[in-house]
C-alpha atoms as a PDB file:
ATOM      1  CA  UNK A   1     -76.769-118.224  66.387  1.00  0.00           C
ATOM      2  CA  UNK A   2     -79.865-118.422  63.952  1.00  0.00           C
ATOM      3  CA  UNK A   3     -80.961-115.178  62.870  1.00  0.00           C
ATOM      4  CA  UNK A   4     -84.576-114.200  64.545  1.00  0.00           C
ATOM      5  CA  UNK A   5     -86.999-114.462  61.733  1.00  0.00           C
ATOM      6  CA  UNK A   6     -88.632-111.124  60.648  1.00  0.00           C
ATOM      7  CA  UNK A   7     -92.741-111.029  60.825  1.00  0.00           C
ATOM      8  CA  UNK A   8     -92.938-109.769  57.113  1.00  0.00           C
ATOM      9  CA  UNK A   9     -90.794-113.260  56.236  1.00  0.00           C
ATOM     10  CA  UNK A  10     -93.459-115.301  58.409  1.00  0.00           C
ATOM     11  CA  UNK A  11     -96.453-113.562  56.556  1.00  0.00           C
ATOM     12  CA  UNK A  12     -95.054-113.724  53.123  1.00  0.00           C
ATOM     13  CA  UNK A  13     -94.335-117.522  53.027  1.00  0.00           C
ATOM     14  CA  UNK A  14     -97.593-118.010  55.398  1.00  0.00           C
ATOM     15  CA  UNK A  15     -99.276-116.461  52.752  1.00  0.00           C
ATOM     16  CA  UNK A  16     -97.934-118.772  49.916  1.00  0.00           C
ATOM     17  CA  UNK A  17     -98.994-121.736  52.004  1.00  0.00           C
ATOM     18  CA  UNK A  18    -102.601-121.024  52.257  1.00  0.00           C
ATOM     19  CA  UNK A  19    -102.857-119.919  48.713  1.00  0.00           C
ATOM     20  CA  UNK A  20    -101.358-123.046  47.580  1.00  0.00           C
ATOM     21  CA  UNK A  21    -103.537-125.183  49.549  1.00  0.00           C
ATOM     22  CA  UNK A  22    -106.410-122.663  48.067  1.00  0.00           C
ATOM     23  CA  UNK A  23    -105.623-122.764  44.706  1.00  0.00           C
ATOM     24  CA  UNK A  24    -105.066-126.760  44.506  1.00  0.00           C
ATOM     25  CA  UNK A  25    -108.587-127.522  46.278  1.00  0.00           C
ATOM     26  CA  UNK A  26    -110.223-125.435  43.726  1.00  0.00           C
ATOM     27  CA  UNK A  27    -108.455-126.893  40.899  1.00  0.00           C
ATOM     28  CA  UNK A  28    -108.968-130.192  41.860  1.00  0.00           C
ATOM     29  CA  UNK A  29    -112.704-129.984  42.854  1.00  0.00           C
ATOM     30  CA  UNK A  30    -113.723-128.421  39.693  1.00  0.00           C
ATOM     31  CA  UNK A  31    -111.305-130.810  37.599  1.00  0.00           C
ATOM     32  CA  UNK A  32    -113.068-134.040  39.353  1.00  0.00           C
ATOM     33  CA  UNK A  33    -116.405-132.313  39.214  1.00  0.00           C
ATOM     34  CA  UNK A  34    -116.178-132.003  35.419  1.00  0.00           C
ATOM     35  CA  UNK A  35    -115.160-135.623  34.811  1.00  0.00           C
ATOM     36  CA  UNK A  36    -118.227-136.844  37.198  1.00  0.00           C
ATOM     37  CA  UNK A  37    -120.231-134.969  35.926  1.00  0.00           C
ATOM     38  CA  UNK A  38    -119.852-133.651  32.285  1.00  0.00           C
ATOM     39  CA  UNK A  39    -117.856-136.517  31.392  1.00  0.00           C
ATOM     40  CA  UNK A  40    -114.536-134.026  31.123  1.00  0.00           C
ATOM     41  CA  UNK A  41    -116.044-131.792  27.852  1.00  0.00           C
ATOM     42  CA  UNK A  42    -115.781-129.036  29.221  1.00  0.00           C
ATOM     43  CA  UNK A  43    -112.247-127.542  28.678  1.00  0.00           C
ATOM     44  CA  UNK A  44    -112.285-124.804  31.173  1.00  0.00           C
ATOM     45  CA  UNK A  45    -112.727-127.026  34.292  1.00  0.00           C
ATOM     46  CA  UNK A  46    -109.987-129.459  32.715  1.00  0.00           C
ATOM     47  CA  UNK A  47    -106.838-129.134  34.328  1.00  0.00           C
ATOM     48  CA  UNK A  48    -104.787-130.847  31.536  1.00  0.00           C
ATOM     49  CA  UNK A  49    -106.106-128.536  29.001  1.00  0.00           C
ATOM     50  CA  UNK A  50    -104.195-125.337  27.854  1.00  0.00           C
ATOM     51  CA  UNK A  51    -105.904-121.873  27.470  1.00  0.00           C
ATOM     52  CA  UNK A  52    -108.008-122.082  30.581  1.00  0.00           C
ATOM     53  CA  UNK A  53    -107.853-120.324  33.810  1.00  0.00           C
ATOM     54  CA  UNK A  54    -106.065-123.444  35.250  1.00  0.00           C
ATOM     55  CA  UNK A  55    -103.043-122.907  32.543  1.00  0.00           C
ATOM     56  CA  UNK A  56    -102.977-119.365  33.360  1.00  0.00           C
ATOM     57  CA  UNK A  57    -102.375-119.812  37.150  1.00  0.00           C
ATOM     58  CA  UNK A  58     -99.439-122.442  36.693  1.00  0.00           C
ATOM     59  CA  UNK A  59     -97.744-120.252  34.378  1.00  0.00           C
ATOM     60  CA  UNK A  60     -98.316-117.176  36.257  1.00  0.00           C
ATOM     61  CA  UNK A  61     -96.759-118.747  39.627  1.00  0.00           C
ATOM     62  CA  UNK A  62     -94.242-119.828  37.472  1.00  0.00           C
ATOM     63  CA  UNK A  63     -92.982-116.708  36.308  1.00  0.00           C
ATOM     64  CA  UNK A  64     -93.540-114.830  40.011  1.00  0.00           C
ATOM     65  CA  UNK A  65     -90.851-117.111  40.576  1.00  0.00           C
ATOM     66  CA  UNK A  66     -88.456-116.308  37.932  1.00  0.00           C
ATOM     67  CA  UNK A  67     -89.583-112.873  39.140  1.00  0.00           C
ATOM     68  CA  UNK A  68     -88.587-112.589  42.711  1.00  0.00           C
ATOM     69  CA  UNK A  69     -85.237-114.169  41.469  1.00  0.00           C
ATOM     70  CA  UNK A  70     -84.434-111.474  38.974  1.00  0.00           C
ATOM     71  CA  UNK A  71     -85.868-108.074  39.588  1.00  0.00           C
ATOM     72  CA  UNK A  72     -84.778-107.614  43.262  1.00  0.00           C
ATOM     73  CA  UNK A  73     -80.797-109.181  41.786  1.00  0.00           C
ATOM     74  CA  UNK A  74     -81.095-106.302  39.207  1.00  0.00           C
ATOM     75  CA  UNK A  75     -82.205-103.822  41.810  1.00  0.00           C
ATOM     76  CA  UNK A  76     -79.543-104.658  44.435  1.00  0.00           C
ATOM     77  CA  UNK A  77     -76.872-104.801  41.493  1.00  0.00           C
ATOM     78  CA  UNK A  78     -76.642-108.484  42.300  1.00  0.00           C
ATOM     79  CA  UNK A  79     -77.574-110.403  39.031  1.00  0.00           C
ATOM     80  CA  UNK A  80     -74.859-113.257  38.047  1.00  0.00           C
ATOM     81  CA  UNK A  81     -74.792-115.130  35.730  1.00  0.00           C
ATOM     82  CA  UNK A  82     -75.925-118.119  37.407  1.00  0.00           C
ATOM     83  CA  UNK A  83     -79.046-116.446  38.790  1.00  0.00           C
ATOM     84  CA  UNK A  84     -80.054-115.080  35.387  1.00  0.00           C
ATOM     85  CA  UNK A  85     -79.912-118.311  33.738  1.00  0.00           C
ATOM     86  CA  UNK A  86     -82.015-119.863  36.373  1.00  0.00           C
ATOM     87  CA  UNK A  87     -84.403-117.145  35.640  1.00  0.00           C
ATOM     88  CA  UNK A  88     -84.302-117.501  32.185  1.00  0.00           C
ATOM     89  CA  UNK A  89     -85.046-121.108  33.048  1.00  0.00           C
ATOM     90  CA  UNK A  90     -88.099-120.961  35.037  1.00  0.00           C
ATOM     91  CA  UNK A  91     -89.547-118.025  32.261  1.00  0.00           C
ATOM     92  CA  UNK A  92     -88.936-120.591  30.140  1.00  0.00           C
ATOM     93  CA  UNK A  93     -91.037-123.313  32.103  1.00  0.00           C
ATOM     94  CA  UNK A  94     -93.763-120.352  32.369  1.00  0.00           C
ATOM     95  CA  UNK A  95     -94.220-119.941  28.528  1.00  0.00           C
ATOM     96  CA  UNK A  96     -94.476-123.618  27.931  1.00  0.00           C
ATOM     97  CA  UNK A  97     -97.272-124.181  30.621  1.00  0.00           C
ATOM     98  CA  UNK A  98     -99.068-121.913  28.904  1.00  0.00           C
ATOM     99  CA  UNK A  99     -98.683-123.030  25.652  1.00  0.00           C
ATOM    100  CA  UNK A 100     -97.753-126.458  25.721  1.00  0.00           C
ATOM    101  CA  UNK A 101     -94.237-126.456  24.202  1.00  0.00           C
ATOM    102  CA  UNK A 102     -93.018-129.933  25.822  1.00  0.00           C
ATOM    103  CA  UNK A 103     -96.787-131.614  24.852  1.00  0.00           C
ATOM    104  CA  UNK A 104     -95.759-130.637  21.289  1.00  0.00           C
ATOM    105  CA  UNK A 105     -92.390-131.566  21.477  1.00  0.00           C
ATOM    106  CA  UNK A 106     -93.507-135.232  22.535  1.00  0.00           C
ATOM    107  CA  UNK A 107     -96.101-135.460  20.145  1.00  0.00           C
ATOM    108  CA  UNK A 108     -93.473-134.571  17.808  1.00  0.00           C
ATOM    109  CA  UNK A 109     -90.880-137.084  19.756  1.00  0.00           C
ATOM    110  CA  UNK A 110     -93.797-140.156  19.122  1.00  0.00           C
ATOM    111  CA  UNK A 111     -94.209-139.368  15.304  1.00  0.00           C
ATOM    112  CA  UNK A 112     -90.478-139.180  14.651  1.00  0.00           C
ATOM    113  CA  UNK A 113     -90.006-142.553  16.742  1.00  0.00           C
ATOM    114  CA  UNK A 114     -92.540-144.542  15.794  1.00  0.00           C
ATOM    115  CA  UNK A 115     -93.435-145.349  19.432  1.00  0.00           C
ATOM    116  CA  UNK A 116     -96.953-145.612  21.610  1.00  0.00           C
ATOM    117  CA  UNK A 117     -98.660-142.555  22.084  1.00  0.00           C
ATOM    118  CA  UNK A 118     -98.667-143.234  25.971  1.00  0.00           C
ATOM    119  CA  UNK A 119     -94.721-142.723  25.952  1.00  0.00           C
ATOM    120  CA  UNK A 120     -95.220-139.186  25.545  1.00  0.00           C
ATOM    121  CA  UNK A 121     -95.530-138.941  28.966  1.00  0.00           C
ATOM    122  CA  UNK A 122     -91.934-139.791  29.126  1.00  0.00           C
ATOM    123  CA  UNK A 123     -90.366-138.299  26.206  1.00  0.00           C
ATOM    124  CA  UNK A 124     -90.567-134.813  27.325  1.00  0.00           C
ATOM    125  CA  UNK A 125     -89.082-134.993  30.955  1.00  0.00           C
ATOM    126  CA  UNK A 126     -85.673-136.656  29.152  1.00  0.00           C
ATOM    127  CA  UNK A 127     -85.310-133.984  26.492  1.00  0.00           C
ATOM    128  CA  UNK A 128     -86.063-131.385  29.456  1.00  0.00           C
ATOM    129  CA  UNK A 129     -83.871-133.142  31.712  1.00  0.00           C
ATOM    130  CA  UNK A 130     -80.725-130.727  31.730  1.00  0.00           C
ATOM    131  CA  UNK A 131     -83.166-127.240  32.302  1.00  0.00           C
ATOM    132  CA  UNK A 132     -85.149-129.517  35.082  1.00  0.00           C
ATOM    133  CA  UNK A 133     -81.832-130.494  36.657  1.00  0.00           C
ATOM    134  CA  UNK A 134     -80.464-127.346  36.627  1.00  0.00           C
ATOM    135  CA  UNK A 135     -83.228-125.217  38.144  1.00  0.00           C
ATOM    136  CA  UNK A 136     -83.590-128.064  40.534  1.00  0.00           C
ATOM    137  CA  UNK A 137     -80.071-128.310  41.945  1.00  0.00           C
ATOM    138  CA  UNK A 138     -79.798-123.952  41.773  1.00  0.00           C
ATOM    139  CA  UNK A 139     -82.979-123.699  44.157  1.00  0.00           C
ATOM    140  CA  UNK A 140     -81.780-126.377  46.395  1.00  0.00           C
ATOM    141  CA  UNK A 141     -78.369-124.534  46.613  1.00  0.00           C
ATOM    142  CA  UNK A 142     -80.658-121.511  47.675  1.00  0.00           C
ATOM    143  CA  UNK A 143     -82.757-122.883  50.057  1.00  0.00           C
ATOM    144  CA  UNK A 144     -80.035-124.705  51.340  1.00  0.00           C
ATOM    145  CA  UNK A 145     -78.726-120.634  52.621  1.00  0.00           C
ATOM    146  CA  UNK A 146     -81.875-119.436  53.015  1.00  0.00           C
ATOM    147  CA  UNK A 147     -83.770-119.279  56.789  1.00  0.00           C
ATOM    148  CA  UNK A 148     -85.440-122.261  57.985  1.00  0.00           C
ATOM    149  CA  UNK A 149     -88.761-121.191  56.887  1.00  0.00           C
ATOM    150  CA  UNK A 150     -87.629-119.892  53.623  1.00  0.00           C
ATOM    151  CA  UNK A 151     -85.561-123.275  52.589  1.00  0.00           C
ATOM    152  CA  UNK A 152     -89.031-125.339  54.124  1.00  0.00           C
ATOM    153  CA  UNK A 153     -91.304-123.764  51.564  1.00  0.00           C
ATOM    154  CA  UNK A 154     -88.608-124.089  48.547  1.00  0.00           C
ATOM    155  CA  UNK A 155     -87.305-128.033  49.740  1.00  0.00           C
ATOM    156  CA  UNK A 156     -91.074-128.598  49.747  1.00  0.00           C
ATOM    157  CA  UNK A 157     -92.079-126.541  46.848  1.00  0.00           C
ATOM    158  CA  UNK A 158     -89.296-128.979  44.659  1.00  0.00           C
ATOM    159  CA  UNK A 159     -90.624-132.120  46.034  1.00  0.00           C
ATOM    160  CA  UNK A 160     -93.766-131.147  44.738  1.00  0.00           C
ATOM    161  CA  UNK A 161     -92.532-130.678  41.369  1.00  0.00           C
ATOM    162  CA  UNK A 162     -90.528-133.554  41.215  1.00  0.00           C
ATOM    163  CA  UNK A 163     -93.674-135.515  42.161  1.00  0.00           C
ATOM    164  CA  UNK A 164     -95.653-134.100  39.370  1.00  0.00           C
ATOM    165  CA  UNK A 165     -92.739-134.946  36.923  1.00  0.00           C
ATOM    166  CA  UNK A 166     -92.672-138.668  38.252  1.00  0.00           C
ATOM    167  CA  UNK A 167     -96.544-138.941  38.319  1.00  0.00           C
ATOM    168  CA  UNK A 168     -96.772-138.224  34.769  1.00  0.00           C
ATOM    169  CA  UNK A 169     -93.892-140.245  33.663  1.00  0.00           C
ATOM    170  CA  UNK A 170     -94.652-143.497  35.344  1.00  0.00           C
ATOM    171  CA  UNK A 171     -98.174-142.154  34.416  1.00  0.00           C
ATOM    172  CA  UNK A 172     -97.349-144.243  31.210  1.00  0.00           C
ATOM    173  CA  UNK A 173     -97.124-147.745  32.444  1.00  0.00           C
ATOM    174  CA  UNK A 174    -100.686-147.991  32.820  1.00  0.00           C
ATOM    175  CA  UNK A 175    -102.819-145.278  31.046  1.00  0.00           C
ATOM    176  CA  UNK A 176    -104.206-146.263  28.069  1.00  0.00           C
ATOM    177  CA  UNK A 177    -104.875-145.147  24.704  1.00  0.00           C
ATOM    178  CA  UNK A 178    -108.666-144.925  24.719  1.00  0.00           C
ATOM    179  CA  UNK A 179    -111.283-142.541  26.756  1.00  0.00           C
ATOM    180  CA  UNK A 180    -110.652-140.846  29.791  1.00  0.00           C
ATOM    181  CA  UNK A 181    -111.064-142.588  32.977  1.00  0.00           C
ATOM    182  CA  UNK A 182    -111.494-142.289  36.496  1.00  0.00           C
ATOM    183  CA  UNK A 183    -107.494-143.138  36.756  1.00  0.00           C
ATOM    184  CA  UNK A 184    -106.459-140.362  34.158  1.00  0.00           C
ATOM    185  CA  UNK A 185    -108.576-137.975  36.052  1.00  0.00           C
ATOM    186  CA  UNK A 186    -107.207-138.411  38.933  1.00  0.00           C
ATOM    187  CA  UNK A 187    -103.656-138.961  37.876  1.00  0.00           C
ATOM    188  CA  UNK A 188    -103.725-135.194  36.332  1.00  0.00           C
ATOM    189  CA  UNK A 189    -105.663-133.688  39.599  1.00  0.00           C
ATOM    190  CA  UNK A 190    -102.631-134.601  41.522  1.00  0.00           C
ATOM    191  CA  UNK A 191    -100.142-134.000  38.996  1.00  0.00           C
ATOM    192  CA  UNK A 192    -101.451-130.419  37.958  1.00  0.00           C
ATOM    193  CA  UNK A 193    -101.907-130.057  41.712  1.00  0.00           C
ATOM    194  CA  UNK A 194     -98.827-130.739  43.017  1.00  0.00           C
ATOM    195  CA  UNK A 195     -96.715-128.533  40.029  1.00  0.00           C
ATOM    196  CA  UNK A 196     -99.275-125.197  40.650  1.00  0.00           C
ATOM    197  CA  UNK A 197     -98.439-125.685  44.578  1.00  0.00           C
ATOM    198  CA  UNK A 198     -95.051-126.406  43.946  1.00  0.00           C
ATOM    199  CA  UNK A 199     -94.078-123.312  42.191  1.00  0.00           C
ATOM    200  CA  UNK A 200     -97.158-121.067  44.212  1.00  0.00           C
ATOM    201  CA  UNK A 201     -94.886-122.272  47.444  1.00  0.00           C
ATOM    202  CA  UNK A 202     -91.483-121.355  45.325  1.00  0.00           C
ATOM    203  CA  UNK A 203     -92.389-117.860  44.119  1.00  0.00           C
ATOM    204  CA  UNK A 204     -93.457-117.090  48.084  1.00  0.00           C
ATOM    205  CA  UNK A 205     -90.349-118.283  49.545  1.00  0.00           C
ATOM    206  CA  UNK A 206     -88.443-115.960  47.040  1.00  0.00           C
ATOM    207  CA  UNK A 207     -90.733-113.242  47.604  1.00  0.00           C
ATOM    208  CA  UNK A 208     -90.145-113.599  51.141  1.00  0.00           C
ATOM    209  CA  UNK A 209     -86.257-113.453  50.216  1.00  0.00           C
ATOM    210  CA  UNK A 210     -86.592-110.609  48.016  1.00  0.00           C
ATOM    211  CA  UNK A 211     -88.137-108.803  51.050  1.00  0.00           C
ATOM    212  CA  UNK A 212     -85.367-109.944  53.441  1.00  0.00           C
ATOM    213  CA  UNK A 213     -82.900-108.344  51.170  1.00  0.00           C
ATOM    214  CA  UNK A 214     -84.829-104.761  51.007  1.00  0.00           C
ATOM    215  CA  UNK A 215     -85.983-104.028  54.153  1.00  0.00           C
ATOM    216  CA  UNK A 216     -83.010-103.026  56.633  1.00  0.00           C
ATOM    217  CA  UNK A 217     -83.245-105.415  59.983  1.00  0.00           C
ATOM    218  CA  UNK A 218     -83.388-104.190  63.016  1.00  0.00           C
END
């Protein structure tokens, strides 16, 4: 028989719902309403750009993620090995969204290959390829024995992600080299979008997790 679900469960990944869905429409109005309107210069309504408030959120869901994963293992005396690599994963994923570390390493990728500038868009999911399968493949093994509600957010939270990483790799085939255009814009308001909802919805379904484990059911 299912277990009943508990009304702090409910709440928690309610919560991560509506602050996805919060946090995306904001991003993306302001990101749109600085290419319409200021012609993208201004770097703290662009959601490609790192340093801004936009950066900060991404990598800051990020981490609650790799949060809710290890604290509440350490405090149950729980931590594997398995489980603290996938943390030590997703940290990782936090520190380069806010600091760029795969833009870098595909600027880095072009220069050393001699290739178009556009293909950075697809150098950096290959080299990442092993973390991004990893994490992937851990946190559908986890949703797939969490509650229904729990594996709902993370299933949904991953197809987000994976969405993000295909939008900006097939992103390639037809962006151009030369200004910014109504097509860029919009290809980074729903890439950007869809990773900061991805891991928002993510971090609440492991919160909610986290909370199953501590409090005693009745």
């Amino acid at each position: 028989m299912e277990r009943a679900e508990s009304d702090g469960e409910r709440k928690i990944v309610s919560t991560a719902w509506w602050v996805a869905f919060a946090a995306v429409a904001v991003q993306t109005a302001l990101h749109l309403a600085n290419f319409a309107f200021f012609d993208g210069d201004i770097d703290g309504l662009n959601a490609d750009e790192e340093y801004n408030a936009f950066a900060w959120a991404s990598s800051m869901s990020t981490f609650a993620a790799a949060f809710f994963l290890f604290v509440p293992a350490v405090a149950a005396a729980a931590l594997d090995w398995m489980t603290a690599a996938l943390a030590a994963v997703i940290t990782f994923f936090s520190i380069d969204d806010a600091i760029g570390i795969h833009e870098r390493l595909a600027e880095r990728s072009v220069e050393l290959l001699n290739v178009q500038v556009s293909l950075e868009r697809v150098t950096w999911p290959l080299v990442f390829l092993p973390a991004l399968a990893f994490a992937f493949v851990m946190l559908l093994r986890m949703a797939q024995a969490s509650s229904r509600r729990i594996s709902f957010a993370i299933k949904s939270g991953l197809a987000l992600l994976a969405a993000a990483v295909l939008a900006e790799v097939t992103s390639a085939a037809y962006l151009g080299n030369g200004d910014v255009t109504w097509t860029e814009t919009l290809e980074v308001a729903f890439e950007e979008g869809a990773e900061l909802a991805g891991w928002i919805l993510i971090a609440g379904a492991l919160a909610a997790g986290a909370y199953l484990a501590a409090v005693p059911r009745r």
